[in-house]
N, C-alpha and C. Protein backbone atom coordinates (compact mmCIF):
# COMPACT_ATOMS: atom_id res chain seq x y z
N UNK A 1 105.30 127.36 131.34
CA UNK A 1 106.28 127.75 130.33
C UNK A 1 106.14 129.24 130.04
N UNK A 2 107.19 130.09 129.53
CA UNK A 2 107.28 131.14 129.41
C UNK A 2 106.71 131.33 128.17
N UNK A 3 106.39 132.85 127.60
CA UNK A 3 105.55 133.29 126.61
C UNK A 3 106.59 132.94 125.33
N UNK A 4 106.77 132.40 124.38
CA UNK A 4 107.11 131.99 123.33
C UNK A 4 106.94 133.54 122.73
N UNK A 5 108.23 133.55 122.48
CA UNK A 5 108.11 135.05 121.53
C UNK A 5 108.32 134.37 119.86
N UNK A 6 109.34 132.92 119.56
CA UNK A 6 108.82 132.67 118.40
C UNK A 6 109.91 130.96 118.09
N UNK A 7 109.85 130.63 117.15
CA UNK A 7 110.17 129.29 117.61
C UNK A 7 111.43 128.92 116.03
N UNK A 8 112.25 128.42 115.95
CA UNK A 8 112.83 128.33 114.88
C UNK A 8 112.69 126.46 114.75
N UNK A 9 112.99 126.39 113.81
CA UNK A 9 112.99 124.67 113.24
C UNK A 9 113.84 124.22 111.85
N UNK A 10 114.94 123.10 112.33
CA UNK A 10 115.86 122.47 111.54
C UNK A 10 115.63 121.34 112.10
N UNK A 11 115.62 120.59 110.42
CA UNK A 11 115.40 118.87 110.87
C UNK A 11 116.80 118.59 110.19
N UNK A 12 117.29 117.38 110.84
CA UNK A 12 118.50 116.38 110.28
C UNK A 12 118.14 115.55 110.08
N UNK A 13 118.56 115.03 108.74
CA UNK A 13 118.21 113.51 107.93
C UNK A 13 120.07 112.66 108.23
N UNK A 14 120.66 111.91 109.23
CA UNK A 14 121.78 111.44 108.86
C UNK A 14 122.94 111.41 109.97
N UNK A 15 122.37 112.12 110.46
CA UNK A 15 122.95 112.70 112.17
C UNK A 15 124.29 113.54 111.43
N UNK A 16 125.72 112.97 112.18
CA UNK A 16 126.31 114.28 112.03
C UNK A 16 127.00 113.79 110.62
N UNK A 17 127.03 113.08 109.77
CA UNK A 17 127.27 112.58 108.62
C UNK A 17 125.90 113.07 107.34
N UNK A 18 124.82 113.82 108.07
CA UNK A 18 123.95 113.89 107.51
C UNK A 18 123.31 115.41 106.44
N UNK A 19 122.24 115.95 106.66
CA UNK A 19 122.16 116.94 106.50
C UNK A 19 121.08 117.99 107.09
N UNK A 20 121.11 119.05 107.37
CA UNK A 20 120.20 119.80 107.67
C UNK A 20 119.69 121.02 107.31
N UNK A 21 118.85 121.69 107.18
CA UNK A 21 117.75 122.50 106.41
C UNK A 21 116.72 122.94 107.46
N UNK A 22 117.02 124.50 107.52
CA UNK A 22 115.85 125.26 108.63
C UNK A 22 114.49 125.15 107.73
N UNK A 23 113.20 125.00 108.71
CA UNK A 23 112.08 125.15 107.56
C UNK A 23 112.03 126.14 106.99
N UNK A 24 112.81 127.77 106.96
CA UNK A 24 112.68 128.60 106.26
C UNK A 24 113.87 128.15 104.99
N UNK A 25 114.58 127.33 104.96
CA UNK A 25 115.81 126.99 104.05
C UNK A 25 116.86 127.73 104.19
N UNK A 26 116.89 128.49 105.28
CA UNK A 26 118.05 129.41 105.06
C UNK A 26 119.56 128.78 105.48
N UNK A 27 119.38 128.13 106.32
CA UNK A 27 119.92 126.99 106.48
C UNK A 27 119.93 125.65 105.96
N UNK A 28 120.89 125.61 104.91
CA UNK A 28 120.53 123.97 104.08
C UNK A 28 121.93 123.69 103.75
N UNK A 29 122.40 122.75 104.75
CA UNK A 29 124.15 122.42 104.84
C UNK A 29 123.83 120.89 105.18
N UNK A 30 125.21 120.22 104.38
CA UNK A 30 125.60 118.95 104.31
C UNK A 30 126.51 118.99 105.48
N UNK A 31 126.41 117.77 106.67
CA UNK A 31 126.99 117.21 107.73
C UNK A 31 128.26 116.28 107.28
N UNK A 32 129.41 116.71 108.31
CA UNK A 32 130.03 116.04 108.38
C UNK A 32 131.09 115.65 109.44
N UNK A 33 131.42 114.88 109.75
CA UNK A 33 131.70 114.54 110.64
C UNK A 33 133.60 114.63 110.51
N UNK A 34 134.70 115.67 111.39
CA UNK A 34 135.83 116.29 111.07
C UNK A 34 136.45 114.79 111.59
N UNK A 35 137.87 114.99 110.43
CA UNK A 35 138.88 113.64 110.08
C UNK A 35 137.66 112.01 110.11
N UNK A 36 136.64 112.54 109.78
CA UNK A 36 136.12 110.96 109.83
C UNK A 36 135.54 111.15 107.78
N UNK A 37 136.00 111.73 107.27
CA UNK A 37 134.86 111.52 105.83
C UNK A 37 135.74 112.73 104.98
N UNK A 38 135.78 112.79 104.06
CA UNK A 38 136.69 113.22 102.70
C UNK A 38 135.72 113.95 102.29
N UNK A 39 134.00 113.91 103.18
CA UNK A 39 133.11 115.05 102.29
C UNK A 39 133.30 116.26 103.03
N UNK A 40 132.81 117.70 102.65
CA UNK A 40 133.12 118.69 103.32
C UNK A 40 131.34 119.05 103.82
N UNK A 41 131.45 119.53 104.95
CA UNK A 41 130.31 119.67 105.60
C UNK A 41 130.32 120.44 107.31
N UNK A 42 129.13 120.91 107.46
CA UNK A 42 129.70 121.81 108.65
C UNK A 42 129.28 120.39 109.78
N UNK A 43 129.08 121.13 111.25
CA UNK A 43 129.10 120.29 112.29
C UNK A 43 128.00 120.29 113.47
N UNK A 44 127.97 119.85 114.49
CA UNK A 44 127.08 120.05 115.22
C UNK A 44 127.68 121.30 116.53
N UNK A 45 129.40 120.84 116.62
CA UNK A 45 129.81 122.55 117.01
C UNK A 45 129.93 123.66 116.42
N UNK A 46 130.25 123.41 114.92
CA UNK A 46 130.20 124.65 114.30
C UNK A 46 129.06 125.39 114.24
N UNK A 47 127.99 124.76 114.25
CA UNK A 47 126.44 125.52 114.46
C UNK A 47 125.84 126.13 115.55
N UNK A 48 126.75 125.42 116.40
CA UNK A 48 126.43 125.69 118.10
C UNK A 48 127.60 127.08 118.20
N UNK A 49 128.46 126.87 118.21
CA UNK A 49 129.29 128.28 117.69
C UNK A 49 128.84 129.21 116.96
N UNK A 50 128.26 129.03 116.48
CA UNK A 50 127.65 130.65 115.63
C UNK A 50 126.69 130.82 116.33
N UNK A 51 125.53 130.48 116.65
CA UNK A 51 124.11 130.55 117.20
C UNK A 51 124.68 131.43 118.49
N UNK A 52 125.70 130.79 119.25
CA UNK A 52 126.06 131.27 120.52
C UNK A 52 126.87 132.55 120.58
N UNK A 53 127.69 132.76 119.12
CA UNK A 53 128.40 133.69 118.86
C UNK A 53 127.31 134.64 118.63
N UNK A 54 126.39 134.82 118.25
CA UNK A 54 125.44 135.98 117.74
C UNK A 54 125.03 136.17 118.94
N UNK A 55 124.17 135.37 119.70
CA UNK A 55 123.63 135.11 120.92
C UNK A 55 124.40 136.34 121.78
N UNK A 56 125.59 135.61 121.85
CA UNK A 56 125.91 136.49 123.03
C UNK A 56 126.89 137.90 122.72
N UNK A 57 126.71 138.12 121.56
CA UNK A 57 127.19 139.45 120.90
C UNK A 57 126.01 140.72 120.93
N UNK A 58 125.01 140.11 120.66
CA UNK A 58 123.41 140.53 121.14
C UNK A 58 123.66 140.90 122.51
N UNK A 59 123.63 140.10 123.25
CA UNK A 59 123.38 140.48 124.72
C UNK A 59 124.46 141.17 124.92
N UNK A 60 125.80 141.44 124.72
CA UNK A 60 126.86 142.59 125.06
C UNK A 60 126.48 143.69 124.34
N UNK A 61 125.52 143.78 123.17
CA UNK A 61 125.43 144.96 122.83
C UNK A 61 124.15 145.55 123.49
N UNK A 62 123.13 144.81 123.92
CA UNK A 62 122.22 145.10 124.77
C UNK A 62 122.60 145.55 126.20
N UNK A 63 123.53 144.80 126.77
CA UNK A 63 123.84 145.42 127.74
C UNK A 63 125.12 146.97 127.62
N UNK A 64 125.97 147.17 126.97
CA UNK A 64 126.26 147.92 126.40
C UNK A 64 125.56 149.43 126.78
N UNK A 65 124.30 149.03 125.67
CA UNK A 65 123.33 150.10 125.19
C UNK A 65 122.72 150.69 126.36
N UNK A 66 122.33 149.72 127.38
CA UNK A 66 121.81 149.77 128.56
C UNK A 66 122.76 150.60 129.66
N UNK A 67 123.82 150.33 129.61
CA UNK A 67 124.94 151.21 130.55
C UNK A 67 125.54 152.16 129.09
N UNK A 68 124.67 152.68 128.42
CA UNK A 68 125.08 153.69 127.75
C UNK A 68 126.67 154.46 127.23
N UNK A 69 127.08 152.63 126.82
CA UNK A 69 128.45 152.55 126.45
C UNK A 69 128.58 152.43 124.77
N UNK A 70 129.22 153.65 123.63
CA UNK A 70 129.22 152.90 122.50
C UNK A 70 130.19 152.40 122.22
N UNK A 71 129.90 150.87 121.65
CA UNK A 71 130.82 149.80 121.33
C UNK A 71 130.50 148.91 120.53
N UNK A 72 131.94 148.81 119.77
CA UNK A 72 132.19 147.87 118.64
C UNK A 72 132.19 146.65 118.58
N UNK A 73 131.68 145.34 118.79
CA UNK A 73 132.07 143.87 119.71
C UNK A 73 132.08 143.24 117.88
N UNK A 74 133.11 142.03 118.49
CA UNK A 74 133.00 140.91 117.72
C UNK A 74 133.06 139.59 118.69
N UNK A 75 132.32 138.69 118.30
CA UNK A 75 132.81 137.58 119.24
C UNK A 75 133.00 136.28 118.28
N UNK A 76 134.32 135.68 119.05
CA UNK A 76 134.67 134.25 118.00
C UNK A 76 133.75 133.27 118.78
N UNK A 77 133.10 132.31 118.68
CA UNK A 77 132.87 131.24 119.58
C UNK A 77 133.83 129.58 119.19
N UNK A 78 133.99 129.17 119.97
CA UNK A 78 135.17 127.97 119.96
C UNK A 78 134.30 127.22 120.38
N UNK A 79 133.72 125.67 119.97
CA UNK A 79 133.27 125.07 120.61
C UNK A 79 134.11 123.42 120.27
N UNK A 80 134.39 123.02 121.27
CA UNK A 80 135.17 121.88 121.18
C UNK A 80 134.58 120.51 121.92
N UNK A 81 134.90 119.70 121.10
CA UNK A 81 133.92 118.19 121.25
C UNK A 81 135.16 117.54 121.86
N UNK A 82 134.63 116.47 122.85
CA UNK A 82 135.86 116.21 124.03
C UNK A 82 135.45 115.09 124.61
N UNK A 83 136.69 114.38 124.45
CA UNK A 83 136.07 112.74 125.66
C UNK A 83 135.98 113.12 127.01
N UNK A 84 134.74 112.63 127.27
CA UNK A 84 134.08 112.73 128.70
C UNK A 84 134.62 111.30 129.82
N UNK A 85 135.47 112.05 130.11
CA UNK A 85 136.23 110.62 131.46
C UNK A 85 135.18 110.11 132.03
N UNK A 86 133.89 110.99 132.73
CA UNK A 86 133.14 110.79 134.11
C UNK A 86 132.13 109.57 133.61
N UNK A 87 131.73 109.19 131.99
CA UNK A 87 131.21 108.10 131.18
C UNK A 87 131.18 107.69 130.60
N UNK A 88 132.66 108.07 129.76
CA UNK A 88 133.20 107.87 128.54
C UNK A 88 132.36 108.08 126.90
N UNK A 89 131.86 108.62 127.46
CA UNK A 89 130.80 109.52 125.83
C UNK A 89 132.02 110.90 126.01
N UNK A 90 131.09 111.75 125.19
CA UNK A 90 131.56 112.83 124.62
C UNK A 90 130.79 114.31 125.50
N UNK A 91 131.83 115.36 125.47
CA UNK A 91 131.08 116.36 126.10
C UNK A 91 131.79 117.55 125.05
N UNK A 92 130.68 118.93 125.17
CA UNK A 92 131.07 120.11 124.78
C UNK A 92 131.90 121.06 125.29
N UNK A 93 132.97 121.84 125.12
CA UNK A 93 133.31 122.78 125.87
C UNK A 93 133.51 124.03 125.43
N UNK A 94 133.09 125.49 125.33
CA UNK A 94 132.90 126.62 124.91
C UNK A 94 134.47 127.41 125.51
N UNK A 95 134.76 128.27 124.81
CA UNK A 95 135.62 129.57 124.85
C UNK A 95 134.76 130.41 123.77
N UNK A 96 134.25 132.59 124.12
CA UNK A 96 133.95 133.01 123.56
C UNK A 96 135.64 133.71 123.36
N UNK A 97 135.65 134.16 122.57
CA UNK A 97 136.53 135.19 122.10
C UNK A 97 135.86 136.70 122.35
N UNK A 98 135.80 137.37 123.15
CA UNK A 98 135.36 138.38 122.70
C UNK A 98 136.07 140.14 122.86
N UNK A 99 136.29 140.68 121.28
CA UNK A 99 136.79 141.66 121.21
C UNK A 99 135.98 143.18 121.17
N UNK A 100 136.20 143.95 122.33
CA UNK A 100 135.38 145.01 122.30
C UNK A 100 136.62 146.22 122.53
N UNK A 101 135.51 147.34 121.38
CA UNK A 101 136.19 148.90 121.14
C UNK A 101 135.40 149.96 121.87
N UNK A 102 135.89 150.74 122.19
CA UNK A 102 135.71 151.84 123.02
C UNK A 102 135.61 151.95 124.47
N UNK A 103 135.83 150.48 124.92
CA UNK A 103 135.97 151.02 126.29
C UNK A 103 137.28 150.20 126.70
N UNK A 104 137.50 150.31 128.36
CA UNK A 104 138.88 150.09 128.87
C UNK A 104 139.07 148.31 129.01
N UNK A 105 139.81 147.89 129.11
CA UNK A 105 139.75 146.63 129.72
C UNK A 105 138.65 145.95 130.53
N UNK A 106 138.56 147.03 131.26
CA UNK A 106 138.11 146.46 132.01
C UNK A 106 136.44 146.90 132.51
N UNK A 107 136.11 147.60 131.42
CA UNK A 107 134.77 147.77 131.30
C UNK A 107 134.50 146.63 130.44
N UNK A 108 135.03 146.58 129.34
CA UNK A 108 135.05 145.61 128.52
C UNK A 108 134.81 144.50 129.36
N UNK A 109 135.58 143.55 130.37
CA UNK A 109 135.16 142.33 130.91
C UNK A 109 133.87 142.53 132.17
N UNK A 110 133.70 143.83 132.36
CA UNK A 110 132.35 143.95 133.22
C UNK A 110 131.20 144.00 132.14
N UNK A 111 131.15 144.29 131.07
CA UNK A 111 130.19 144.07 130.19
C UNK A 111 129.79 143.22 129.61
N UNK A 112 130.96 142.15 129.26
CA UNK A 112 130.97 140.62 128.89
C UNK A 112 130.69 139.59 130.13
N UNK A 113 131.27 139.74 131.44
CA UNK A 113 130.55 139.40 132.28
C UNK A 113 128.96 139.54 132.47
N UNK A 114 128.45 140.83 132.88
CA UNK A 114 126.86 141.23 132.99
C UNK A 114 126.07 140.67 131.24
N UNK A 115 126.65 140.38 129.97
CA UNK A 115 126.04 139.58 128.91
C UNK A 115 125.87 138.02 129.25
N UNK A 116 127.04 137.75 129.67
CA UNK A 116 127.07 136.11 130.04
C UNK A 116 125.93 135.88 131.18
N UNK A 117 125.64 136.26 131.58
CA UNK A 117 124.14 136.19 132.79
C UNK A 117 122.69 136.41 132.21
N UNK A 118 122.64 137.25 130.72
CA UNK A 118 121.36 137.74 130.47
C UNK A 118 121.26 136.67 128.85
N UNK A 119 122.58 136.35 128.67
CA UNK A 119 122.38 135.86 126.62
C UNK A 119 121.67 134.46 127.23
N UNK A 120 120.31 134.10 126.16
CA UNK A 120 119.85 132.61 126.36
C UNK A 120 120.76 131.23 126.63
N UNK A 121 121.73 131.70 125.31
CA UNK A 121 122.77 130.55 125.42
C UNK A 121 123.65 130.05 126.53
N UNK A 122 123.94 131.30 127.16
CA UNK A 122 124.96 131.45 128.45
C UNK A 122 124.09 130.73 129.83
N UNK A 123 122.65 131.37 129.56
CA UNK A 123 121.28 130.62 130.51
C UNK A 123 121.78 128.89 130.49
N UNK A 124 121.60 128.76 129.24
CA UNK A 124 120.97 127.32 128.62
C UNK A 124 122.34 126.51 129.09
N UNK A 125 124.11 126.89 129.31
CA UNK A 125 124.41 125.85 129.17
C UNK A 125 125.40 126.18 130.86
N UNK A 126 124.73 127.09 131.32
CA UNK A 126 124.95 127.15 132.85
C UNK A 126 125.14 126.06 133.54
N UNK A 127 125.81 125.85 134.23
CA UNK A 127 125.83 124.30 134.95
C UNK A 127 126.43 123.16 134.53
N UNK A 128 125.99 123.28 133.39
CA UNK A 128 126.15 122.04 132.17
C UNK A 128 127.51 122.42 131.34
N UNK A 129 128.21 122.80 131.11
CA UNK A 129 129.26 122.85 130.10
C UNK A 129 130.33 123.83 130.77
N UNK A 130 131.30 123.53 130.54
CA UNK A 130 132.48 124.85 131.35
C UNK A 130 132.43 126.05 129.68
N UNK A 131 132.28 127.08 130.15
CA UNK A 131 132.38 127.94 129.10
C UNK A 131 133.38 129.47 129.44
N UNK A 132 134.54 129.52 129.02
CA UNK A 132 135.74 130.59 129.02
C UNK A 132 135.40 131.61 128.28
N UNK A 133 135.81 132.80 128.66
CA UNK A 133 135.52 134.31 128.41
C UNK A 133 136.58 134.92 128.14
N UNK A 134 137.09 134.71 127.32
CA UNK A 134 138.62 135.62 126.73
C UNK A 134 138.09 136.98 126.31
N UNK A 135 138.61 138.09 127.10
CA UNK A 135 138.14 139.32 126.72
C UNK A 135 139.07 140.42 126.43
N UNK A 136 139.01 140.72 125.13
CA UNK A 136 140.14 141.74 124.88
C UNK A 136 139.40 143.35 124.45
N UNK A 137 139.91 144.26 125.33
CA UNK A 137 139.64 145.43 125.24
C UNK A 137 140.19 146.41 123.72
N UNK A 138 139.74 146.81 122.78
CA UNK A 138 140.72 147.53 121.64
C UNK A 138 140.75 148.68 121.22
């Protein structure tokens, strides 16, 4: 295993009807599960969407910095929960949004490209999940 640079931890009491709380508390949100419950609560994509949205806003600005480009990024992450034909469970599917300033089009999608290869998240769901790159230059 690789050197652990540091480890984060959230437990769920309830699954996605439930709730969860990072051991630092910074995270302490009520679950809920969308058109199934009248309570309001975030999700198991909406969490996966942000984590991945930072994730890989990090790595475009790292790479960025690295090809000594300055730039403005925002990224939306979309993550959408989806019946799985191939076993009839459920699967994830990603679109980032991502809007970058100061460079051309098309530096812009060579930079969001070369992030999507280095961000953990982009690592982690390689293979496993179809994930879309909407890239707008501004």
């Amino acid at each position: 295993m690789s050197e652990v640079m540091f480890t984060s931890r959230a437990t769920v009491e309830g699954g996605r009807n439930g709730h969860v709380k990072s051991e630092d508390g910074l995270v302490d949100l009520q679950l809920a599960q969308p058109g199934e419950s009248s309570e309001k609560g975030s999700n198991p994509e909406q969490l996966f969407a942000a984590g991945y949205s930072a994730c890989f806003d990090g790595a475009l600005n790292l790479v960025a910095d690295k090809k000594k480009k300055d730039i403005d990024s925002t990224v939306t992450g979309e993550v959408s929960l989806m019946k799985d034909s191939a076993d009839g469970g459920l699967k994830i599917g990603v679109t980032l949004n991502i809007k970058v300033k100061g460079v051309s089009q098309e530096e812009a999608e060579e930079l969001a490209n070369e992030a999507h290869k280095v961000c953990p998240y982009s690592k982690a769901t390689s293979g496993n999940i179809n994930v879309e790159l909407n890239v707008t230059a501004e």
